[in-house]
PDB file of N, CA and C in Angstrom:
ATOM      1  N   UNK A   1       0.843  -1.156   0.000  1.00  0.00           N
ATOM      2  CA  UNK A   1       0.000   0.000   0.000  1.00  0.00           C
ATOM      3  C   UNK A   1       0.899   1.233   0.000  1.00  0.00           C
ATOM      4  N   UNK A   2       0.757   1.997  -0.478  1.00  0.00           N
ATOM      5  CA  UNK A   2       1.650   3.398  -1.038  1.00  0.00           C
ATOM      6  C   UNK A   2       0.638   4.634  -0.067  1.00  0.00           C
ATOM      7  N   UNK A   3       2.562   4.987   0.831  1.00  0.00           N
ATOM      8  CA  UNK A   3       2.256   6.127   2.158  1.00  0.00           C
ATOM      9  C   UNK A   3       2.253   7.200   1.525  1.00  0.00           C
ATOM     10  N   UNK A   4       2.020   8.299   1.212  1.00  0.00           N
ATOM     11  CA  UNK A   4       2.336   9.834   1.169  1.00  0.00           C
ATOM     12  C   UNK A   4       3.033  10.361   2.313  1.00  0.00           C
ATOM     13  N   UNK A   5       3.618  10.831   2.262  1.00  0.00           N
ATOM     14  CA  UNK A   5       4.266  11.769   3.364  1.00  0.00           C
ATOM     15  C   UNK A   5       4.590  12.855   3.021  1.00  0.00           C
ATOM     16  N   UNK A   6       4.736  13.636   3.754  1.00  0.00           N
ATOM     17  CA  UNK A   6       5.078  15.218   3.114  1.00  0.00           C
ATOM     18  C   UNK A   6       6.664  15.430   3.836  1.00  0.00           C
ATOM     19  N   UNK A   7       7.207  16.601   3.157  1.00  0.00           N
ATOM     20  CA  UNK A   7       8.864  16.230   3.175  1.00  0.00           C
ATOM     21  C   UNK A   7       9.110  16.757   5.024  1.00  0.00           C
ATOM     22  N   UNK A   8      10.148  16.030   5.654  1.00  0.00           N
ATOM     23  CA  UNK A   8      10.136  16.644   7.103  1.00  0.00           C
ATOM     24  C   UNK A   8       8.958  15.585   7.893  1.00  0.00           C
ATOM     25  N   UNK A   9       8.124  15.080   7.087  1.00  0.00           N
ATOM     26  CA  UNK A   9       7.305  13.934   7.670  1.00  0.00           C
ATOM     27  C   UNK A   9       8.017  12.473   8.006  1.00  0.00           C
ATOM     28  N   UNK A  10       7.741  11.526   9.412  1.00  0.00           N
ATOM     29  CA  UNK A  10       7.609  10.512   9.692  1.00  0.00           C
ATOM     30  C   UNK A  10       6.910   9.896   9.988  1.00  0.00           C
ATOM     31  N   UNK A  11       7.477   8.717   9.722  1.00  0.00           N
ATOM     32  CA  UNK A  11       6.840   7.401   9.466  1.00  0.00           C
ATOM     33  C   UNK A  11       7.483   6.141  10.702  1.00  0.00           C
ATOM     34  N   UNK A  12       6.904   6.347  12.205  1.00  0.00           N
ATOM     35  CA  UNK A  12       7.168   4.877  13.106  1.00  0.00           C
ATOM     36  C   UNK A  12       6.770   3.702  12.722  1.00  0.00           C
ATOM     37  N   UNK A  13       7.497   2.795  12.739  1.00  0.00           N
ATOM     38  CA  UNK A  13       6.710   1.760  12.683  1.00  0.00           C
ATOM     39  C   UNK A  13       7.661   0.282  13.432  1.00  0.00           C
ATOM     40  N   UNK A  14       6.837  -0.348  13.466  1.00  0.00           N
ATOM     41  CA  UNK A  14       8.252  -1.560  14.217  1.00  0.00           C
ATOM     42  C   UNK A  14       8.840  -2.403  13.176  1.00  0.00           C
ATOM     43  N   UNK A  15       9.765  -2.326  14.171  1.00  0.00           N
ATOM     44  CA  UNK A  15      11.277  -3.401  13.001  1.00  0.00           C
ATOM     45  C   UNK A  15      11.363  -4.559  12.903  1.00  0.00           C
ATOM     46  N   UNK A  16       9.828  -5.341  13.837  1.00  0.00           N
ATOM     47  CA  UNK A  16      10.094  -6.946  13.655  1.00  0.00           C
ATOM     48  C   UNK A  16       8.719  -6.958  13.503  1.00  0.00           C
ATOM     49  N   UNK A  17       8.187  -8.081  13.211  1.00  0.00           N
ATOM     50  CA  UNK A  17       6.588  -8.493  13.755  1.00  0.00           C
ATOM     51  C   UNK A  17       6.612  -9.179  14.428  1.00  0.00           C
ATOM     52  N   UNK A  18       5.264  -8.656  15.205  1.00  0.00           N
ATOM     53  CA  UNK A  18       5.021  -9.448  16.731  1.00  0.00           C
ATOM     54  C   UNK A  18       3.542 -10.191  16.277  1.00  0.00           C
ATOM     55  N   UNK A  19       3.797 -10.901  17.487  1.00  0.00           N
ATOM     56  CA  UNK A  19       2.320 -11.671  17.042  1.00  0.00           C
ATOM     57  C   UNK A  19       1.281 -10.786  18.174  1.00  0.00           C
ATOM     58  N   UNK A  20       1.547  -9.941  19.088  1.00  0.00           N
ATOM     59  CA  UNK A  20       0.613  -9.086  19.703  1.00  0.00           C
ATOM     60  C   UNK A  20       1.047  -8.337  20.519  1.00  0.00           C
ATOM     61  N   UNK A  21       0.587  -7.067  20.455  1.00  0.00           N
ATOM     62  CA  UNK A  21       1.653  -6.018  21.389  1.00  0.00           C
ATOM     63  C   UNK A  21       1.584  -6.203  22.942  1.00  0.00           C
ATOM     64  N   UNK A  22       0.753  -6.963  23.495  1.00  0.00           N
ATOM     65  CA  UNK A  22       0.658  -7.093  25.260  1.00  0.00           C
ATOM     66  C   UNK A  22       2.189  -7.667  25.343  1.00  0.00           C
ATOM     67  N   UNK A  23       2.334  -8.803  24.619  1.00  0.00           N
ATOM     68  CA  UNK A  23       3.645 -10.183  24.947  1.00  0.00           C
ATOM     69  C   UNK A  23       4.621  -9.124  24.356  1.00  0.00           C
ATOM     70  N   UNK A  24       4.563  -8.391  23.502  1.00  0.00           N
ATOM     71  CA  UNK A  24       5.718  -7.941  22.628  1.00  0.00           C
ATOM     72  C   UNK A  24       5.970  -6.203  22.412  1.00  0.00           C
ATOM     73  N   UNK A  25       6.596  -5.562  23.998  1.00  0.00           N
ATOM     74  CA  UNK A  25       6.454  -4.422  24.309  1.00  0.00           C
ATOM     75  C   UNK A  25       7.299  -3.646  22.775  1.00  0.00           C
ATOM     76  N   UNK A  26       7.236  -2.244  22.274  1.00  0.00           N
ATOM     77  CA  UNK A  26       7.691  -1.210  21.533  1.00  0.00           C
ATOM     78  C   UNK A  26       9.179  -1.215  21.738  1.00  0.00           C
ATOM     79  N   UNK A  27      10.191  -2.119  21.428  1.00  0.00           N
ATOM     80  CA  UNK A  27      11.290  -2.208  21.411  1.00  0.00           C
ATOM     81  C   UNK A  27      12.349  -1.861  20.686  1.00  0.00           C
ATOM     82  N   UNK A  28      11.997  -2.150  19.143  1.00  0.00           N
ATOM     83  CA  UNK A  28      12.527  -1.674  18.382  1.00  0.00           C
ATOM     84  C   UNK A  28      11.990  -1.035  17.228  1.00  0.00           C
ATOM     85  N   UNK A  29      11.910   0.128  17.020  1.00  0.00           N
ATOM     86  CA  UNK A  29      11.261   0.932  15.749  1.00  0.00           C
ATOM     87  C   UNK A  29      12.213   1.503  14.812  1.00  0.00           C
ATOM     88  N   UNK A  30      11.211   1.075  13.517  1.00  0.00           N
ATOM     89  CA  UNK A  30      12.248   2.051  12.451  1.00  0.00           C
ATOM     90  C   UNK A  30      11.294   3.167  12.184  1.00  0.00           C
ATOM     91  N   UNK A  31      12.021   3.943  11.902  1.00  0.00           N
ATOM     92  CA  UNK A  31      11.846   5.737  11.679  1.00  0.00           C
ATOM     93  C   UNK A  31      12.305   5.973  10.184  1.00  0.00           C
ATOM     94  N   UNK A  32      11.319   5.992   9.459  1.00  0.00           N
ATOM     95  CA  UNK A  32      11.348   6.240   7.688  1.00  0.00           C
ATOM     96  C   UNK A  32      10.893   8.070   7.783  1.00  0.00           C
ATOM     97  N   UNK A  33      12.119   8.906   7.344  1.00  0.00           N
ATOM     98  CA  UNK A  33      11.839  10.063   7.346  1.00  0.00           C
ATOM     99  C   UNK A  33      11.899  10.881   5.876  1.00  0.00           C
ATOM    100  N   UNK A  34      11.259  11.494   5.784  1.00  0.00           N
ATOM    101  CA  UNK A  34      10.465  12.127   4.624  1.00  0.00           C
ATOM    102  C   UNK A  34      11.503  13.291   4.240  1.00  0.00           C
ATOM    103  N   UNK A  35      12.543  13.556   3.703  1.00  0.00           N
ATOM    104  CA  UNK A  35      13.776  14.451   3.784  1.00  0.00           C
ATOM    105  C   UNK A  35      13.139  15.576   3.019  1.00  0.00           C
ATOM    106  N   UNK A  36      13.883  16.780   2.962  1.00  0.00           N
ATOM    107  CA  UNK A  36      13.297  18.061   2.063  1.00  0.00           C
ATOM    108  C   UNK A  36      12.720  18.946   2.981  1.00  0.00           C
ATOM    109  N   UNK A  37      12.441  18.744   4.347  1.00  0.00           N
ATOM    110  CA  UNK A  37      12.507  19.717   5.494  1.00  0.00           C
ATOM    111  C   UNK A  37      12.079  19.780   6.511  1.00  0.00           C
ATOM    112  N   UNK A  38      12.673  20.332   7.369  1.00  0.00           N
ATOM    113  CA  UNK A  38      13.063  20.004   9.107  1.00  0.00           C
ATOM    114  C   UNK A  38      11.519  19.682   9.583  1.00  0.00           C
ATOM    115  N   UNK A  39      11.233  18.419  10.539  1.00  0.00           N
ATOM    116  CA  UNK A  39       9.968  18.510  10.550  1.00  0.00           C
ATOM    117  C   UNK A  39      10.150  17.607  12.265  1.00  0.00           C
ATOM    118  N   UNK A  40       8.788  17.692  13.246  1.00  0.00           N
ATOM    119  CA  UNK A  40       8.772  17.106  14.777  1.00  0.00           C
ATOM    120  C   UNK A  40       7.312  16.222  14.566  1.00  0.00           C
ATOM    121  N   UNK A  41       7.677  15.111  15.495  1.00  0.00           N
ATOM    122  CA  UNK A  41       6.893  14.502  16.019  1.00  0.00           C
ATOM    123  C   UNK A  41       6.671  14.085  17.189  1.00  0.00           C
ATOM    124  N   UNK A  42       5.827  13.324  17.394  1.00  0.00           N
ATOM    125  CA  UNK A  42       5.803  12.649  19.099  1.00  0.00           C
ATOM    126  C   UNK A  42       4.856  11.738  18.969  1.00  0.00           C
ATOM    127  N   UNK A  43       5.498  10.044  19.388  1.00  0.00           N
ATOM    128  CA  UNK A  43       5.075   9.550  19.565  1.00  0.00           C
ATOM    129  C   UNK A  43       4.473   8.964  20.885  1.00  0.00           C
ATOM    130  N   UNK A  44       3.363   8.572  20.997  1.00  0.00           N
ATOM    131  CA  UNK A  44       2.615   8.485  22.529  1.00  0.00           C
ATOM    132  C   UNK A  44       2.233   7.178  22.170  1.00  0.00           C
ATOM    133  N   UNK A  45       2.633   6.612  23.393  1.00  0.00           N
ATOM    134  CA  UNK A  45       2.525   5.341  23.686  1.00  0.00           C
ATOM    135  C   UNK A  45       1.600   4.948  24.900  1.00  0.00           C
ATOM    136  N   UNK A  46       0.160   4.814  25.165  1.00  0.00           N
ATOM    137  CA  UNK A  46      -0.352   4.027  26.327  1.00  0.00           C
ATOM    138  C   UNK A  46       0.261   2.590  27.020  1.00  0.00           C
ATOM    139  N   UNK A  47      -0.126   2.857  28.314  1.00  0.00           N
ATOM    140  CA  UNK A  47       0.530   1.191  28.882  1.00  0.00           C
ATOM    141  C   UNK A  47      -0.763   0.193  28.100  1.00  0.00           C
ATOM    142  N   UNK A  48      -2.136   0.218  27.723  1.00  0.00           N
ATOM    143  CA  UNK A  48      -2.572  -0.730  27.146  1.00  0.00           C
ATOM    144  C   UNK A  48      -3.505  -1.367  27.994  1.00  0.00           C
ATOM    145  N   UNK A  49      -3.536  -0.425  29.076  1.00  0.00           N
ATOM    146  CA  UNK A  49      -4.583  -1.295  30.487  1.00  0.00           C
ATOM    147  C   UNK A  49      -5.623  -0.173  30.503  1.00  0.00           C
ATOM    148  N   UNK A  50      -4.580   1.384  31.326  1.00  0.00           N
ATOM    149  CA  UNK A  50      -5.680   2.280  32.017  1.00  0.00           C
ATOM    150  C   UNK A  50      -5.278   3.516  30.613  1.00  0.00           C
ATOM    151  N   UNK A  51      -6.481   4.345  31.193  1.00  0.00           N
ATOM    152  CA  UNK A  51      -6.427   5.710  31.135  1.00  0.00           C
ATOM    153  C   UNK A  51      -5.661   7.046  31.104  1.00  0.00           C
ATOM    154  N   UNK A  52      -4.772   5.969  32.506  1.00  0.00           N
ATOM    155  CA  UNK A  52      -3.670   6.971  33.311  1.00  0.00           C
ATOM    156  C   UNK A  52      -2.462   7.269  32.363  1.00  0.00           C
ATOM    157  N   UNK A  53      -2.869   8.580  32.199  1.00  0.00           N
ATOM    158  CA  UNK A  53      -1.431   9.278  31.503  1.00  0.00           C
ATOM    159  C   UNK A  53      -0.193   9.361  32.148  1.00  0.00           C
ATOM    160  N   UNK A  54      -0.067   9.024  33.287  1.00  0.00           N
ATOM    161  CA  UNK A  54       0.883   8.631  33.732  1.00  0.00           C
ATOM    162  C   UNK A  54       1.683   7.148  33.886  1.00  0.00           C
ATOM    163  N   UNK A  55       0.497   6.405  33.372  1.00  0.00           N
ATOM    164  CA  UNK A  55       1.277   5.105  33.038  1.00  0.00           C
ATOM    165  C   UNK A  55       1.602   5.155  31.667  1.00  0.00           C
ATOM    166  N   UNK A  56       1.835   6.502  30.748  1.00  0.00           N
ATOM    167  CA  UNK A  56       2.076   6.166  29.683  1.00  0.00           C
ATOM    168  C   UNK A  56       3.481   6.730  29.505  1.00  0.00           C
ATOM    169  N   UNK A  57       3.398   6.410  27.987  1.00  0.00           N
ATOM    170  CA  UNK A  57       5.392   7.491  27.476  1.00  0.00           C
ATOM    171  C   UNK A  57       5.208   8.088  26.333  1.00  0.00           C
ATOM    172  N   UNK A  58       5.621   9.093  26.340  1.00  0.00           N
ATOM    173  CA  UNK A  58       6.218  10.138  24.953  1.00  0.00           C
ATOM    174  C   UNK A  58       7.735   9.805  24.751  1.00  0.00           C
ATOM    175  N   UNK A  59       7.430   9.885  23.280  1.00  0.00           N
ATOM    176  CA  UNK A  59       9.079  10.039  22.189  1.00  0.00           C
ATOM    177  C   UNK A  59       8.872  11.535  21.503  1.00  0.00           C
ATOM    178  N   UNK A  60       9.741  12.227  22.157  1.00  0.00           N
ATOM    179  CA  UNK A  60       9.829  13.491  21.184  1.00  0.00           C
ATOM    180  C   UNK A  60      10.992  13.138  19.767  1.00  0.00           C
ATOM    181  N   UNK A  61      10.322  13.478  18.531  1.00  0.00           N
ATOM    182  CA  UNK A  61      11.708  13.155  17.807  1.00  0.00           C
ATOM    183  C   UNK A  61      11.474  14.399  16.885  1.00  0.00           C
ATOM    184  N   UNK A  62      13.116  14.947  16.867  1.00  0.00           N
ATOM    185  CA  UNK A  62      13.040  16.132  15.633  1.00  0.00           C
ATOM    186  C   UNK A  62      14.204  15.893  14.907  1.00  0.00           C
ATOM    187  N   UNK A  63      13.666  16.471  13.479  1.00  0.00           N
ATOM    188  CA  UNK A  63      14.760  16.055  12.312  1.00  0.00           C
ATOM    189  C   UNK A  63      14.807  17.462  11.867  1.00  0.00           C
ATOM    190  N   UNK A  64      16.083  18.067  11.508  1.00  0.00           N
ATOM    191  CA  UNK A  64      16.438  19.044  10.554  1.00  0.00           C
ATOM    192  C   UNK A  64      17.325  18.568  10.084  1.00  0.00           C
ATOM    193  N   UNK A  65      17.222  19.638   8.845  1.00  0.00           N
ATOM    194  CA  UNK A  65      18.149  19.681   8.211  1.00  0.00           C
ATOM    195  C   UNK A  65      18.364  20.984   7.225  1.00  0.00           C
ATOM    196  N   UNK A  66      19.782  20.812   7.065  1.00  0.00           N
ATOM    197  CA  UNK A  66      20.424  22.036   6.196  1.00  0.00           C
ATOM    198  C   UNK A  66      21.403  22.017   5.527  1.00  0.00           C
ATOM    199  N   UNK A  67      21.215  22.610   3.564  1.00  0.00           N
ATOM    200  CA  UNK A  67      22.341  22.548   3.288  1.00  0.00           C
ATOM    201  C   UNK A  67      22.647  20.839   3.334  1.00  0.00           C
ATOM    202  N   UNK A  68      24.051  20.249   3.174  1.00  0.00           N
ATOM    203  CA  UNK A  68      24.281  18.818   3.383  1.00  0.00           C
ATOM    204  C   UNK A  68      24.493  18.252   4.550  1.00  0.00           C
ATOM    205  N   UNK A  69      23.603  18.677   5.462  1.00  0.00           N
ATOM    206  CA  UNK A  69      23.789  18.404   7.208  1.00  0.00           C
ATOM    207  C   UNK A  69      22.296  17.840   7.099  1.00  0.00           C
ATOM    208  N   UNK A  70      22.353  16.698   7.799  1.00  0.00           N
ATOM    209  CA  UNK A  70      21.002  16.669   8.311  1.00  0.00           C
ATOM    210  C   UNK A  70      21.208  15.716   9.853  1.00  0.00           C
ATOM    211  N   UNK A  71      20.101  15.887  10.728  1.00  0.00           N
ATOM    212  CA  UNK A  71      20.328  15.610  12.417  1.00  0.00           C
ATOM    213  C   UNK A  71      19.167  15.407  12.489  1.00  0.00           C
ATOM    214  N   UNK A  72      18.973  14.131  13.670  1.00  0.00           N
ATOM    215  CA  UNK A  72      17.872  13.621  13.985  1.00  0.00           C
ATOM    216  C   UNK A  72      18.145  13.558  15.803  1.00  0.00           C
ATOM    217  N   UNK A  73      17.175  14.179  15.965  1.00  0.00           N
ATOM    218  CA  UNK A  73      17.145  14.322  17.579  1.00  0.00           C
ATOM    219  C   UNK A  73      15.952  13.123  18.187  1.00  0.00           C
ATOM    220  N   UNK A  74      16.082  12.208  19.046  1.00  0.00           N
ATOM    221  CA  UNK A  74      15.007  11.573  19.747  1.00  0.00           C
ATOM    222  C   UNK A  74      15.373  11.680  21.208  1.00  0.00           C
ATOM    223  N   UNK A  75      14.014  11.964  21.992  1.00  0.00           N
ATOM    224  CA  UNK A  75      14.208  12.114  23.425  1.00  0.00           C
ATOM    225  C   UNK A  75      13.263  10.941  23.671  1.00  0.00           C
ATOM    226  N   UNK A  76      13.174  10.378  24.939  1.00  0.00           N
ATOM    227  CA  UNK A  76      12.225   9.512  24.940  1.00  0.00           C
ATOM    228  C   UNK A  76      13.074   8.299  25.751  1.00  0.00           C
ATOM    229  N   UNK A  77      11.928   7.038  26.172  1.00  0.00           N
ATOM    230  CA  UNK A  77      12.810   5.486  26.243  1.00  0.00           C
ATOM    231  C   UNK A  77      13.662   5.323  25.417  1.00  0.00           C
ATOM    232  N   UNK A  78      14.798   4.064  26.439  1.00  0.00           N
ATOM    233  CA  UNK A  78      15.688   3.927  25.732  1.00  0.00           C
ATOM    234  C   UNK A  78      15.211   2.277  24.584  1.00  0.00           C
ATOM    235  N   UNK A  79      15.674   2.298  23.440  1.00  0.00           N
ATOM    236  CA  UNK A  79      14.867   1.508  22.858  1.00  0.00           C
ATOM    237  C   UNK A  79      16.064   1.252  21.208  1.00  0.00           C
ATOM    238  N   UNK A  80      15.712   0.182  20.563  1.00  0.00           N
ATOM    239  CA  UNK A  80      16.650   0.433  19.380  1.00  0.00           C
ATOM    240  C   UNK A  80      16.146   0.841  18.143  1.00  0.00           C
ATOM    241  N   UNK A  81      16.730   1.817  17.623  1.00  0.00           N
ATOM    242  CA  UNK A  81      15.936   2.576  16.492  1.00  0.00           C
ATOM    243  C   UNK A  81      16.787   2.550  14.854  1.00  0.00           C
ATOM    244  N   UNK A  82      15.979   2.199  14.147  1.00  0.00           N
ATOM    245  CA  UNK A  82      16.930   2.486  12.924  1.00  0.00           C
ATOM    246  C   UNK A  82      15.740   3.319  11.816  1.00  0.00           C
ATOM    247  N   UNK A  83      16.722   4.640  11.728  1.00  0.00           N
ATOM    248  CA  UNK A  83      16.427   5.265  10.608  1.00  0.00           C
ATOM    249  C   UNK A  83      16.391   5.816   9.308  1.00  0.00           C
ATOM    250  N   UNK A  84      16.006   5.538   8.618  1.00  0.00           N
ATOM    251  CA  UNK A  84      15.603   5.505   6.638  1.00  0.00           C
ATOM    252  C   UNK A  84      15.003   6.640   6.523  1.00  0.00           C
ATOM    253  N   UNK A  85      15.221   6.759   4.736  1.00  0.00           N
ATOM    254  CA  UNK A  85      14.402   7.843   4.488  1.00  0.00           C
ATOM    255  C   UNK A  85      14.543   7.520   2.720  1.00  0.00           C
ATOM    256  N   UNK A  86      13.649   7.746   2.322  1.00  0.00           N
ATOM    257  CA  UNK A  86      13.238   6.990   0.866  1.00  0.00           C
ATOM    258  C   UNK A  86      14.032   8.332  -0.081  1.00  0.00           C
ATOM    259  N   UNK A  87      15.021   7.203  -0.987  1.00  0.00           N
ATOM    260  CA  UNK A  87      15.402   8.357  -2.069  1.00  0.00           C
ATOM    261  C   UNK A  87      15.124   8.270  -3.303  1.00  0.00           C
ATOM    262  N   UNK A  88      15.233   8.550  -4.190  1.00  0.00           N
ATOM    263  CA  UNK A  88      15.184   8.100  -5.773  1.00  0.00           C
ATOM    264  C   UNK A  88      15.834   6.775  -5.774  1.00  0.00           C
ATOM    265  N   UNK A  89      16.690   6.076  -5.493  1.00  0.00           N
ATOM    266  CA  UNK A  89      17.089   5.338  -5.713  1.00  0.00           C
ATOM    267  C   UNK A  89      16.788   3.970  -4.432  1.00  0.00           C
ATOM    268  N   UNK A  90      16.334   4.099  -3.755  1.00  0.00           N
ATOM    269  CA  UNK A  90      16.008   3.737  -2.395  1.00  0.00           C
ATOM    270  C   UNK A  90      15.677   3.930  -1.403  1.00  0.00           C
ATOM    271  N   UNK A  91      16.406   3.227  -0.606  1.00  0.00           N
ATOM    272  CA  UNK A  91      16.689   3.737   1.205  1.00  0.00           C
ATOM    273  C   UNK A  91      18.129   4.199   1.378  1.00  0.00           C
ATOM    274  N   UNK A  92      18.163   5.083   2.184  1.00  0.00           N
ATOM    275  CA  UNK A  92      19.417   5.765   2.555  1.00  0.00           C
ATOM    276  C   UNK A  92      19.545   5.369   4.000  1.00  0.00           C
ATOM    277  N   UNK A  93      20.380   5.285   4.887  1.00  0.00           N
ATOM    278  CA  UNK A  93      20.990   5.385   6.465  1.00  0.00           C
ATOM    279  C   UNK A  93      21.110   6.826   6.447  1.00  0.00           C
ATOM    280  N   UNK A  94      20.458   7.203   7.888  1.00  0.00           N
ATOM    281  CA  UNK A  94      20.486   8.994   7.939  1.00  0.00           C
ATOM    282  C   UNK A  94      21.852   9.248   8.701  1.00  0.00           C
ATOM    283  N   UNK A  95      22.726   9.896   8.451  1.00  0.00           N
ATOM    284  CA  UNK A  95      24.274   9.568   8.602  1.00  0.00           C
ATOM    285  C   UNK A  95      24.808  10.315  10.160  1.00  0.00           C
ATOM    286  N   UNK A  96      23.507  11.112  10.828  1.00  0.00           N
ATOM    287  CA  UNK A  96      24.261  11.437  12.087  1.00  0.00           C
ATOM    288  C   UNK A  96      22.886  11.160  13.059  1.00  0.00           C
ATOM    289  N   UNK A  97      22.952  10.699  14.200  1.00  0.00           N
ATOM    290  CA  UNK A  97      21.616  10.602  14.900  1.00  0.00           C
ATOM    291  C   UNK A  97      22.395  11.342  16.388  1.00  0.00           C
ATOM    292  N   UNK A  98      21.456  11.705  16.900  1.00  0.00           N
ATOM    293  CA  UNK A  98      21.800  11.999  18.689  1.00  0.00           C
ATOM    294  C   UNK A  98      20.669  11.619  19.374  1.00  0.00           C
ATOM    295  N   UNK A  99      21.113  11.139  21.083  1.00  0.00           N
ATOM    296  CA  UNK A  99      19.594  11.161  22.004  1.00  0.00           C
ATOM    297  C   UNK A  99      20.234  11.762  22.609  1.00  0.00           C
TER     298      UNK A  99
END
């Protein structure tokens, strides 16, 4: 199925399949980012039981870029992440990350 994204847009999604998210907590995500300009997200995660926003978690993640620099910022759990970003020719590795 074919995503649209707009440029500076992401795309979470997980890096393995699980057979159900209770047994198989948000561990590892890939981050497909939409290049062509600086763009934020946040992902919110419920625990999957209550209500309580305090049993839950935020991922702040921001991407800029400039010129031939580009930086990807994620705040959030610690967790393993790999990030892409679709080019004419493929997938690229985004070449500098920080948490």
């Amino acid at each position: 199925m074919p995503v649209f994204v707009k440029s500076g847009g992401m795309v979470p999604t997980r890096s393995k399949d699980v057979t159900n998210d209770v047994q198989n907590p948000l561990d590892a995500v890939t981050l497909t980012v939409a290049a062509g300009a600086t763009g934020h997200a946040s992902l919110f995660e419920d625990d999957g039981t209550t209500s309580d926003r305090k049993q839950s978690t935020s991922t702040d993640i921001r991407y800029t870029e400039g010129g031939q620099l580009a930086a990807l910022r994620v705040d959030g759990p610690r967790r393993a992440w790999v990030w892409t970003w679709p080019t004419g020719t493929g997938r690229a590795r985004l070449p500098r990350v920080s948490f």
